[in-house]
Protein backbone atom coordinates (compact mmCIF):
# COMPACT_ATOMS: atom_id res chain seq x y z
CA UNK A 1 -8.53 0.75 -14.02
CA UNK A 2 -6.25 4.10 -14.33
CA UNK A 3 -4.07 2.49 -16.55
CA UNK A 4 -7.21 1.07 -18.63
CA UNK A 5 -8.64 4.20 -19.19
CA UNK A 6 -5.09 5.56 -20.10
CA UNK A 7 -4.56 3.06 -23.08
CA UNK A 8 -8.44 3.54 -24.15
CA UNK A 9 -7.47 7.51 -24.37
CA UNK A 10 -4.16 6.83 -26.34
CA UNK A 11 -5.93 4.71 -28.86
CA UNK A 12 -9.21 7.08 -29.25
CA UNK A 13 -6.36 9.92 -29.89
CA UNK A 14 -4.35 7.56 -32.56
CA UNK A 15 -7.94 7.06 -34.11
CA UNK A 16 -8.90 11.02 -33.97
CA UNK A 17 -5.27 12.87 -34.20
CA UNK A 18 -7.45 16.42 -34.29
CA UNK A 19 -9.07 16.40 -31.46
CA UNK A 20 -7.11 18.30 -28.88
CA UNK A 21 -8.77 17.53 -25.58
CA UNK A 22 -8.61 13.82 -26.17
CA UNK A 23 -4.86 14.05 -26.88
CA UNK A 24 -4.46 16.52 -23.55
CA UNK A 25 -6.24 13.96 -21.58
CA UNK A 26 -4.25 11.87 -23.21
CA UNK A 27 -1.09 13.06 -21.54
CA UNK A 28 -2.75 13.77 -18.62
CA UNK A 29 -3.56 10.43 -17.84
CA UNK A 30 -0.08 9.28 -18.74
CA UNK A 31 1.62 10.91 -16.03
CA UNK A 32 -1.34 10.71 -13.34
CA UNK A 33 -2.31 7.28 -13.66
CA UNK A 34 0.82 5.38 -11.25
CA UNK A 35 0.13 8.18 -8.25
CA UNK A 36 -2.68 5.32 -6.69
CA UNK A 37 0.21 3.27 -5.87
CA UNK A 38 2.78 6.14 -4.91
CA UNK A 39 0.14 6.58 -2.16
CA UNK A 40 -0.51 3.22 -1.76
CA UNK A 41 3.39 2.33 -1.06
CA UNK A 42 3.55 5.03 1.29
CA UNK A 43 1.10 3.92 3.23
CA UNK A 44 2.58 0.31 3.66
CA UNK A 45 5.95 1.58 4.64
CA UNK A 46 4.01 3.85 7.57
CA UNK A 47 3.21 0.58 8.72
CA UNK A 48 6.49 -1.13 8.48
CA UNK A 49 7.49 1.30 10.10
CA UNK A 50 5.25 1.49 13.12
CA UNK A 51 5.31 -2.22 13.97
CA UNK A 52 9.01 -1.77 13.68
CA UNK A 53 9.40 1.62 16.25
CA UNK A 54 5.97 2.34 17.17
CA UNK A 55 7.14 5.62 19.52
CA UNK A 56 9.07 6.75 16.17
CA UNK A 57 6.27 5.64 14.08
CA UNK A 58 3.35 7.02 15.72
CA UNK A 59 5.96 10.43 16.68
CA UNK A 60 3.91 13.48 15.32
CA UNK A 61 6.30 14.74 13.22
CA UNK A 62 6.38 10.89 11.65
CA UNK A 63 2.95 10.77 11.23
CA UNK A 64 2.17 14.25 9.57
CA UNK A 65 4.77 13.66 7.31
CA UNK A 66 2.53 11.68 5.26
CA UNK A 67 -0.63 14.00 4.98
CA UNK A 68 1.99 16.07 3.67
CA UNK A 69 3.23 13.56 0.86
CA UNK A 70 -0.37 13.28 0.08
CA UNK A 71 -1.48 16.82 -0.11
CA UNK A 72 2.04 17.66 -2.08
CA UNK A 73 0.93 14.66 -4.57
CA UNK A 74 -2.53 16.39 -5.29
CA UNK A 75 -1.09 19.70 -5.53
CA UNK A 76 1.06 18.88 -7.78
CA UNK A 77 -0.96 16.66 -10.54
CA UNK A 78 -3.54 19.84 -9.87
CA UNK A 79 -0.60 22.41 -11.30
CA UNK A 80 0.79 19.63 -13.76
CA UNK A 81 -2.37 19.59 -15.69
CA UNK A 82 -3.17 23.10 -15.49
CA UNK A 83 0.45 23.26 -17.26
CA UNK A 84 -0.57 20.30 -19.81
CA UNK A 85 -3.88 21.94 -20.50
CA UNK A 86 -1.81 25.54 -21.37
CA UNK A 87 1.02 24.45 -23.59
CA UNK A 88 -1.84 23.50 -26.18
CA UNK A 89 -3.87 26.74 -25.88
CA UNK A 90 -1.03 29.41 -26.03
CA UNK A 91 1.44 30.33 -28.57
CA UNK A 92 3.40 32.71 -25.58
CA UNK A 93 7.16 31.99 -24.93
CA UNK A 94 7.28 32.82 -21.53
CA UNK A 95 4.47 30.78 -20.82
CA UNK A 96 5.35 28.17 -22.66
CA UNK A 97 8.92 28.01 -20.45
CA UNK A 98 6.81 28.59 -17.62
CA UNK A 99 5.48 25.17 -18.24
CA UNK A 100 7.84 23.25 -18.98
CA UNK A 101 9.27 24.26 -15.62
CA UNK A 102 6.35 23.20 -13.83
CA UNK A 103 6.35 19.85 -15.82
CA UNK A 104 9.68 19.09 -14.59
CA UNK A 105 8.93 20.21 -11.16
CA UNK A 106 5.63 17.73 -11.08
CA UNK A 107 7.82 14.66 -12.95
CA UNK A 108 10.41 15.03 -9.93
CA UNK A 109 8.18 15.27 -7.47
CA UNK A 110 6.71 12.08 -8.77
CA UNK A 111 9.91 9.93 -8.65
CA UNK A 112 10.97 11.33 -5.11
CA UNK A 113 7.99 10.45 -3.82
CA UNK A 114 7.97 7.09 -5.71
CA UNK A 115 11.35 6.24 -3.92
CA UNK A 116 10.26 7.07 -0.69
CA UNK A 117 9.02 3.88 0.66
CA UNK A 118 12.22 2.35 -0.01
CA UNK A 119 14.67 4.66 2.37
CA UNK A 120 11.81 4.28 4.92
CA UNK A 121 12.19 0.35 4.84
CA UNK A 122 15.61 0.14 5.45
CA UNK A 123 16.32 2.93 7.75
CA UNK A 124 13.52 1.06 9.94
CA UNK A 125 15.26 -2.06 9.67
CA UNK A 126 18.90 -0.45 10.29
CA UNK A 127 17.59 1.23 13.73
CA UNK A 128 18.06 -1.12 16.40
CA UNK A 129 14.62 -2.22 18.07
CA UNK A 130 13.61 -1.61 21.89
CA UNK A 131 10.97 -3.90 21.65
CA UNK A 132 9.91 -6.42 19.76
CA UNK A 133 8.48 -5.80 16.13
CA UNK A 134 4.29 -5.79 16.47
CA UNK A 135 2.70 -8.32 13.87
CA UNK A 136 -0.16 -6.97 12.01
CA UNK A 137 -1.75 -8.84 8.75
CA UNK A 138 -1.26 -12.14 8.08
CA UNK A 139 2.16 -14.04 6.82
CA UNK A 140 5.45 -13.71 7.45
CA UNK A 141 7.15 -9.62 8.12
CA UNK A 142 10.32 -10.81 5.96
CA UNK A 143 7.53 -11.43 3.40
CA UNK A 144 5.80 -7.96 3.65
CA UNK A 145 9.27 -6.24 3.63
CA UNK A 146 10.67 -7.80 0.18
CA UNK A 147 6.87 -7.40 -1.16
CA UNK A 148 7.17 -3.41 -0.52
CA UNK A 149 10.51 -2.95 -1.28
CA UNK A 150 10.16 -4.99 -4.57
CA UNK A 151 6.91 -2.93 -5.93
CA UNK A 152 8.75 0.30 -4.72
CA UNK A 153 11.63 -0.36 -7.02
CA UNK A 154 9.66 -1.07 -10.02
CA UNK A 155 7.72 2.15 -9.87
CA UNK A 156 10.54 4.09 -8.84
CA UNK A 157 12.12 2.90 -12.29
CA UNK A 158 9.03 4.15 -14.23
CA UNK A 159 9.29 7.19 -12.30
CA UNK A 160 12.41 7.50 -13.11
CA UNK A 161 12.85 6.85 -16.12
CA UNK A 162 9.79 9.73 -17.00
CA UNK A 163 12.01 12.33 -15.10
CA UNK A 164 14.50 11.22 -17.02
CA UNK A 165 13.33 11.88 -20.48
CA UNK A 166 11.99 14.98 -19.78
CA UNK A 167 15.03 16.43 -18.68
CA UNK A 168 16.20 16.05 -21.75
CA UNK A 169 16.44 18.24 -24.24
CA UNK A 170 13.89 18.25 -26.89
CA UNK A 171 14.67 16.62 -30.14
CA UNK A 172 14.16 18.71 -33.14
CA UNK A 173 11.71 17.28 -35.60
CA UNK A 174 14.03 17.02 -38.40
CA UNK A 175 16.30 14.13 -36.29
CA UNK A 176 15.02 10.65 -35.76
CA UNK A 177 13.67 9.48 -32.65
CA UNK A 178 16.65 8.01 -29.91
CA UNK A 179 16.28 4.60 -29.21
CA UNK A 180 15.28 5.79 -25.56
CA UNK A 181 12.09 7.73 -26.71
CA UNK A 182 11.04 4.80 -28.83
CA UNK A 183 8.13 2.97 -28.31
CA UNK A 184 9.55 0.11 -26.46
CA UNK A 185 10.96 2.04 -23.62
CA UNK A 186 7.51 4.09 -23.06
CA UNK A 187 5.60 1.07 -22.71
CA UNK A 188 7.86 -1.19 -20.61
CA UNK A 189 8.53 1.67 -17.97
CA UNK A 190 5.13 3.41 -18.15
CA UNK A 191 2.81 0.16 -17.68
CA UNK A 192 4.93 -2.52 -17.66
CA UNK A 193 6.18 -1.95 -14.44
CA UNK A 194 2.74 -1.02 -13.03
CA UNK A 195 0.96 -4.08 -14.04
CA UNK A 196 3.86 -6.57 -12.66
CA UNK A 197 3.36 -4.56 -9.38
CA UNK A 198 -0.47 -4.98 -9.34
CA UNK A 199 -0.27 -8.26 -10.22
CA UNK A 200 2.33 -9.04 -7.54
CA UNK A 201 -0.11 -7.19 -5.17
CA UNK A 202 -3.11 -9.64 -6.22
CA UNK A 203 -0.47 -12.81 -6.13
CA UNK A 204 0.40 -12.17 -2.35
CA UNK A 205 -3.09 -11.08 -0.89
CA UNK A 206 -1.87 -7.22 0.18
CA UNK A 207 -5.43 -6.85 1.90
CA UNK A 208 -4.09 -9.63 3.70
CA UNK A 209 -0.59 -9.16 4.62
CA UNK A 210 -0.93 -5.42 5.21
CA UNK A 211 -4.63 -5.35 7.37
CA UNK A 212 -4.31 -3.56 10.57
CA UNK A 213 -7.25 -3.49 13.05
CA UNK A 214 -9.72 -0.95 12.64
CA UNK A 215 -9.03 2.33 15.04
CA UNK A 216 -5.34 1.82 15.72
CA UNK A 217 -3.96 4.84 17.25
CA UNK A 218 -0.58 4.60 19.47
CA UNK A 219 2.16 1.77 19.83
CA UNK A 220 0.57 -1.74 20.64
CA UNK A 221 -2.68 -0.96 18.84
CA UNK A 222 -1.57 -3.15 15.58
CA UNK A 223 -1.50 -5.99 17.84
CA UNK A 224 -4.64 -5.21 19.94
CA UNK A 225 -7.97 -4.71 17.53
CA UNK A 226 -9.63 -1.34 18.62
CA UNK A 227 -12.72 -0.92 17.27
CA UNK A 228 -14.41 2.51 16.60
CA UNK A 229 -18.31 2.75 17.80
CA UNK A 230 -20.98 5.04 16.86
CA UNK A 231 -20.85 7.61 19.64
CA UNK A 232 -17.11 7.23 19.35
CA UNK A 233 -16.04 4.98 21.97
CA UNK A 234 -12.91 1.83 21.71
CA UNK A 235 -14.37 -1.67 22.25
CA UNK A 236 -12.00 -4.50 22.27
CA UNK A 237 -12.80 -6.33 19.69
CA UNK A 238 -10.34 -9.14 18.64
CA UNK A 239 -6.94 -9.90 19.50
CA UNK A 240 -4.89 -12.05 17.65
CA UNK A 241 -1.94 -14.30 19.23
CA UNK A 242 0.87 -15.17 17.28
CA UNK A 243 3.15 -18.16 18.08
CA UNK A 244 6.34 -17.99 19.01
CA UNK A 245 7.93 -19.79 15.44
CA UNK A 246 5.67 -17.16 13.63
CA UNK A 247 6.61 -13.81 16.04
CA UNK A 248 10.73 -14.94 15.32
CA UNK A 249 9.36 -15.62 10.98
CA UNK A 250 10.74 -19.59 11.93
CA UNK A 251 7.66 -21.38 10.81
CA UNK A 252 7.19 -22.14 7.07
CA UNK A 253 5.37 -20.16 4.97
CA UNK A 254 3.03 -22.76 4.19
CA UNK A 255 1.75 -23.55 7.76
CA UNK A 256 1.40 -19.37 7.88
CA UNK A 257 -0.87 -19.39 5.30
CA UNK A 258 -3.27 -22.35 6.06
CA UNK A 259 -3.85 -21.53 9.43
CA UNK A 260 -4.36 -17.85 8.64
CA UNK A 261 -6.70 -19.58 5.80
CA UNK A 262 -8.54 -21.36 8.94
CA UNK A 263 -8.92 -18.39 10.81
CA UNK A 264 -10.40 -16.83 7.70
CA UNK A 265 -12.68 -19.40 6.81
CA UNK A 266 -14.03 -19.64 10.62
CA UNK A 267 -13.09 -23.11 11.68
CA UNK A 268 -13.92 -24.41 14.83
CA UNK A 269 -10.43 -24.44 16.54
CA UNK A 270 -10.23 -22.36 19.42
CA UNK A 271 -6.58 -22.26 18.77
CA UNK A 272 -7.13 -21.48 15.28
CA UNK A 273 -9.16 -18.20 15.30
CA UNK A 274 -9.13 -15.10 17.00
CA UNK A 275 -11.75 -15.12 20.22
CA UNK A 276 -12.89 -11.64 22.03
CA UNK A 277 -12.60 -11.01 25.39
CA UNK A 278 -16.42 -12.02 25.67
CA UNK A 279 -16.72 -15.18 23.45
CA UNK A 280 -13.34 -16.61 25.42
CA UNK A 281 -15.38 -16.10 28.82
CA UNK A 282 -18.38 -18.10 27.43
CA UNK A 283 -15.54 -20.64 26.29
CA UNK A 284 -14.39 -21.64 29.45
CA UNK A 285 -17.72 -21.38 31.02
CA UNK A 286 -19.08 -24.17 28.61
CA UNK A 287 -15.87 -26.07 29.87
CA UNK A 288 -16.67 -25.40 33.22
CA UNK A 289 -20.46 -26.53 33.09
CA UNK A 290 -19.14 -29.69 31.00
CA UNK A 291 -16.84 -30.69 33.53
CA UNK A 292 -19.41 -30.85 36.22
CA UNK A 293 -22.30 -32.28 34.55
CA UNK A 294 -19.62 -34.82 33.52
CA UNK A 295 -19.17 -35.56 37.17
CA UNK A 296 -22.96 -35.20 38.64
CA UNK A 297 -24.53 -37.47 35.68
CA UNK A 298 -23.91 -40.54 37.29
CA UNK A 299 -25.26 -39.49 40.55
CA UNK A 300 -28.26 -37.57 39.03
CA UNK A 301 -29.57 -40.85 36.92
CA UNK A 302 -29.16 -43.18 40.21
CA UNK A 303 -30.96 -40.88 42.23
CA UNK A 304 -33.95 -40.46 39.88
């Protein structure tokens, strides 16, 4: 939708070339538009990351160190297009390099935090484990791993790329365009690269793969659902057991996926779909009662 609005904005501009706030929103949008999935990746590696080392994960340093990626990421598209917004209304030098400064300052921001996710990933995966990695989602971890690490690397080359060309120096007017600056290169690493990474998003089921249960606070709650009640309180909700082939990522992909389809779909399998604490009880105790009316209903019928 960010990116929709972007290219609606760029053509309205082409169409009205005088209008200076459409061409400053414009811009704006440009460079704004990708910092949904900055966030977005970050918050998928904080989950790698915690099923991986849950006591690292869920440290407190570890886990404000991503309210502070998020507030950083506001404050700077907040100063970035207060800077935009000024370089059209001001014919002042200073301010004018004042800008600029902040404009590179905001574009290298954006492709640090863009690349991020990626050292996150692998560090995780280079620190031996203590325990053994806690599943969350559905399909394989391998799967969620190359998923993150491949939509990381593609906006980390937009990002890239934008820092890039505006550090730079400007072109004078009176020189041709280099083939970098073209429009080729803008749209491949500006929305190229987003759309193959929401498409890949859509194409794996990330609401899938990357669910954790509502409430999870602390190592061992990704495997245990916590659920959050009105006056505050945890109830155990539902638990889900993985098998041994899927815990070790040994059973194929495609018996991953139709079971987790079963358990989706609600089929009645007790093996198949998650069961609370309360609904397992009944379970046996309509097992129970079977078994014995099983064994009284000869007796009953002879006596009456």
């Amino acid at each position: 939708m960010a990116r929709i609005v972007t290219s609606i904005l760029r053509i309205s501009s082409t169409c009205l070339p005088n209008d200076v706030p459409l061409a400053i929103a414009a811009q704006i949008f440009v460079a704004a538009g990708v910092v949904i999935i900055f966030g977005i990746n970050l918050v998928f590696a904080q989950r790698i990351v915690r099923a991986q080392h849950p006591h690292l994960g869920w440290h407190k340093i570890f886990s404000a160190f991503f309210p502070f990626c998020y507030a950083l990421i506001a404050f700077t598209i907040v100063i970035v297009i207060t800077a935009v917004v000024q370089t059209y209304y001001t014919l002042d030098a200073y301010s004018h390099y004042v800008d600029r400064q902040i404009l590179l300052y905001g574009i290298t921001t954006f492709a640090v935090v863009s690349f991020l996710p990626i050292p996150l990933v692998l560090v995780g995966l280079v620190i031996p484990r203590k325990i053994r990695t806690e599943k969350f989602g559905f399909g394989r971890f391998r799967t969620k791993i190359a998923v993150l690490l491949t939509s990381s690397t593609l906006i980390c080359l937009g990002a890239s790329y934008r820092a890039a060309t505006q550090w730079l120096d400007a072109v004078p007017m009176t020189q041709p365009l280099p083939a970098y600056l073209s429009k080729g290169p803008f749209y491949v690493f500006n929305f190229t690269v987003e759309v193959l990474t929401v498409y890949l998003y859509a194409y794996v089921r990330v609401d899938r793969r990357f669910h954790i249960p509502n409430g999870a606070k602390g190592p061992g709650s990704y495997t245990l659902g916590l659920t959050v009640t009105s006056e505050g309180a945890q109830d155990e909700t539902t638990t889900r057991v993985y098998s041994e082939e899927e815990t070790f990522d040994d059973e194929p992909q495609s018996a991953v996926d139709e079971r987790d389809d079963d358990v989706e779909k609600g089929k009645n399998d007790p093996d198949a779909r998650p069961m609370t604490a309360g609904s397992h009880q009944t379970h046996l105790t309509h097992q129970t009662h079977a078994t014995h009316d099983s064994e009284k209903e000869t007796p009953i019928r002879r006596a009456s």
